[in-house]
N, C-alpha and C. Protein backbone atom coordinates (compact mmCIF):
# COMPACT_ATOMS: atom_id res chain seq x y z
N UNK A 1 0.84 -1.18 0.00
CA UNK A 1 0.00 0.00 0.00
C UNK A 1 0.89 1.24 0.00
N UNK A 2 0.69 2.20 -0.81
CA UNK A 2 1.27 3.10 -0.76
C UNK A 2 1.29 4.40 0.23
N UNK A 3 2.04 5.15 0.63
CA UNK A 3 1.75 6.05 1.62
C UNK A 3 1.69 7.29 1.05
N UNK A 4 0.67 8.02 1.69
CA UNK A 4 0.48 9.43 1.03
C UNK A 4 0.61 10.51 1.99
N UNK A 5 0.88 11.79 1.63
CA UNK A 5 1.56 13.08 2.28
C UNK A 5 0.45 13.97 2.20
N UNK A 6 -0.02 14.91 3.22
CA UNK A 6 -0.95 15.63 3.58
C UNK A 6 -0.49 16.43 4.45
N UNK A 7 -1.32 17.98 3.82
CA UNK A 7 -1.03 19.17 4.76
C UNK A 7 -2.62 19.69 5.31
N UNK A 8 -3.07 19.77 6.37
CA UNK A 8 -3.93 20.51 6.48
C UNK A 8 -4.17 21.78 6.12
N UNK A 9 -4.98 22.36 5.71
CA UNK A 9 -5.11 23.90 5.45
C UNK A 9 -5.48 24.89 6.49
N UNK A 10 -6.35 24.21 7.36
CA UNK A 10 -7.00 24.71 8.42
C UNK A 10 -5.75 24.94 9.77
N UNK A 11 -5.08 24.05 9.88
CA UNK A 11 -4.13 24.23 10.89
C UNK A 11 -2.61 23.87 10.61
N UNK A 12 -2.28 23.66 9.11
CA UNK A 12 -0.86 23.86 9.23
C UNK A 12 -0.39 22.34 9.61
N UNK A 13 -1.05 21.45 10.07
CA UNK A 13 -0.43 20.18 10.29
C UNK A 13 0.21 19.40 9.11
N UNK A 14 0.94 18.37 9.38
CA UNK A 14 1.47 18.15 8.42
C UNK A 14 1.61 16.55 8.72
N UNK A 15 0.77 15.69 7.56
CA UNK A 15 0.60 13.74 8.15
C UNK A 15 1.03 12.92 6.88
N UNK A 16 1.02 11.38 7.32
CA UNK A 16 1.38 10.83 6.11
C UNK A 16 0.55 9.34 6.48
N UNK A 17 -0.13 9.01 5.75
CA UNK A 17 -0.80 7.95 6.35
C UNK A 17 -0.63 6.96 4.67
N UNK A 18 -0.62 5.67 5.34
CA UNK A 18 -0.73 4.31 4.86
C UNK A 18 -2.32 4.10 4.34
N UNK A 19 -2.61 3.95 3.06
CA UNK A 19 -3.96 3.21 2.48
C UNK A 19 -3.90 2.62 1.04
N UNK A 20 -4.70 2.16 0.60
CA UNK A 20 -5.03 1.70 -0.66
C UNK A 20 -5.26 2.82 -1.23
N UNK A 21 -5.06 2.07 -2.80
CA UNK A 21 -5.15 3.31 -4.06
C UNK A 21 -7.03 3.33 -3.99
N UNK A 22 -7.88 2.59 -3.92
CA UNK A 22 -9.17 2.82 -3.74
C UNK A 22 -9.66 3.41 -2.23
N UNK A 23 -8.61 3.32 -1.33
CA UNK A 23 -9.02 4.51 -0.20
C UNK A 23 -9.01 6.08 -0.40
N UNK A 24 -7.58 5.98 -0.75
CA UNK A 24 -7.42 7.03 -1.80
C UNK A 24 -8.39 7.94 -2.82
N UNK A 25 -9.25 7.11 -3.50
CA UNK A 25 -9.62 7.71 -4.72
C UNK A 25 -10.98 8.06 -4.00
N UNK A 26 -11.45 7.58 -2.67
CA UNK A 26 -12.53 8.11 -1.78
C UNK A 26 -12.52 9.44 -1.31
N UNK A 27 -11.11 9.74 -0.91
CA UNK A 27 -10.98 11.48 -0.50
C UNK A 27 -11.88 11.27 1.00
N UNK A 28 -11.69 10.04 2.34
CA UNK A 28 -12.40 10.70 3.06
C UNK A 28 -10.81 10.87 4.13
N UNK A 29 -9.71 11.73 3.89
CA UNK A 29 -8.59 12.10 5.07
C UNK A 29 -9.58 12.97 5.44
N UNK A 30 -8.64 12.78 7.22
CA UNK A 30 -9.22 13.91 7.89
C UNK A 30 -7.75 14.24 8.85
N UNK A 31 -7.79 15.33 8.98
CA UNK A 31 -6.17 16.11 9.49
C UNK A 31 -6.75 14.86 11.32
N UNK A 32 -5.62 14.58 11.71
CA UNK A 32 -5.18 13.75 12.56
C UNK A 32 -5.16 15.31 13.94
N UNK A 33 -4.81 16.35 13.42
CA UNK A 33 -4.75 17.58 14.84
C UNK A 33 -6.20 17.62 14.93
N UNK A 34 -7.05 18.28 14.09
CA UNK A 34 -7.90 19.02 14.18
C UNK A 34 -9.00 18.47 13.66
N UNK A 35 -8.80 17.28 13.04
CA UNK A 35 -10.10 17.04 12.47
C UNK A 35 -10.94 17.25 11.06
N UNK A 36 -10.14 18.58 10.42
CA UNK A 36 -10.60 18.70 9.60
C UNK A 36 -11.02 18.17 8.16
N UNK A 37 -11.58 18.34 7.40
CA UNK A 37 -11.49 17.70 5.74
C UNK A 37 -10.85 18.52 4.74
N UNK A 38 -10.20 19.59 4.84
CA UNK A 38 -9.67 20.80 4.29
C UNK A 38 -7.88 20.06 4.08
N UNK A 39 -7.64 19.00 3.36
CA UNK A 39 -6.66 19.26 3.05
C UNK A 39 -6.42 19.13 1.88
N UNK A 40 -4.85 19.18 1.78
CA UNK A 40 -4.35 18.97 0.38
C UNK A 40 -3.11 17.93 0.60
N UNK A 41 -3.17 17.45 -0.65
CA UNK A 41 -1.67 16.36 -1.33
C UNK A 41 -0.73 16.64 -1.55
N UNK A 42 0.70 16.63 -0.69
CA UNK A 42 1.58 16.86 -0.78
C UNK A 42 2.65 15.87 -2.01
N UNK A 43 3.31 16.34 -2.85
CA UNK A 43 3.96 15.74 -3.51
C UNK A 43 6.27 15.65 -2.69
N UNK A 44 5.99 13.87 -2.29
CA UNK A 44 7.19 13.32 -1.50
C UNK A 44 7.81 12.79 -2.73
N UNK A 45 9.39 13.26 -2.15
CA UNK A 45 10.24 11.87 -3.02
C UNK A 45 10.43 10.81 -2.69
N UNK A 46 10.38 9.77 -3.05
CA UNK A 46 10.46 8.09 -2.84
C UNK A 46 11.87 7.80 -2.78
N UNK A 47 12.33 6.92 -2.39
CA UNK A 47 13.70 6.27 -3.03
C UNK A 47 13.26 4.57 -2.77
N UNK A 48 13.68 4.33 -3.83
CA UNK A 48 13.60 2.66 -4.72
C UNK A 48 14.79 2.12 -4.44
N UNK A 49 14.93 0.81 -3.88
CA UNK A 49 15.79 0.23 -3.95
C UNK A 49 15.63 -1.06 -4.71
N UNK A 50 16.55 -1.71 -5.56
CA UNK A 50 16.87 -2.93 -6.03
C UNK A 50 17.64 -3.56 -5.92
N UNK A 51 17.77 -4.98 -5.59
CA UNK A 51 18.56 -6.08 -5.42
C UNK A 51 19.69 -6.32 -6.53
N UNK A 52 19.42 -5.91 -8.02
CA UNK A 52 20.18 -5.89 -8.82
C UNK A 52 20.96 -4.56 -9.05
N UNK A 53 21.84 -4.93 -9.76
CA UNK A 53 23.13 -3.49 -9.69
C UNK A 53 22.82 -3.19 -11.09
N UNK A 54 22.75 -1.80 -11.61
CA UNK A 54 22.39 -1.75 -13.05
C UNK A 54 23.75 -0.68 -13.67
């Protein structure tokens, strides 16, 4: 499952929570401080690792 990055708007918090791509495509986050539904999607960098050497 992939993890996604969230800022509240309402209070500035800042979360990252674990769900499915169909939890996801529901839109029901709610800021973890305050409660709210006012956020937005933060765009994180990943880093990938592989077992093979390229």
């Amino acid at each position: 499952m992939p993890i996604y990055a969230f800022q509240c708007k309402a209070c500035g918090k800042r979360f990252e929570q674990l769900e499915t791509v169909k939890q996801h495509d529901q839109h029901t986050e709610r800021c973890p401080k305050c409660g709210s539904i006012e956020i937005e999607h933060l765009i994180i960098d990943i880093n990938v690792q592989t077992s093979k050497k390229t």
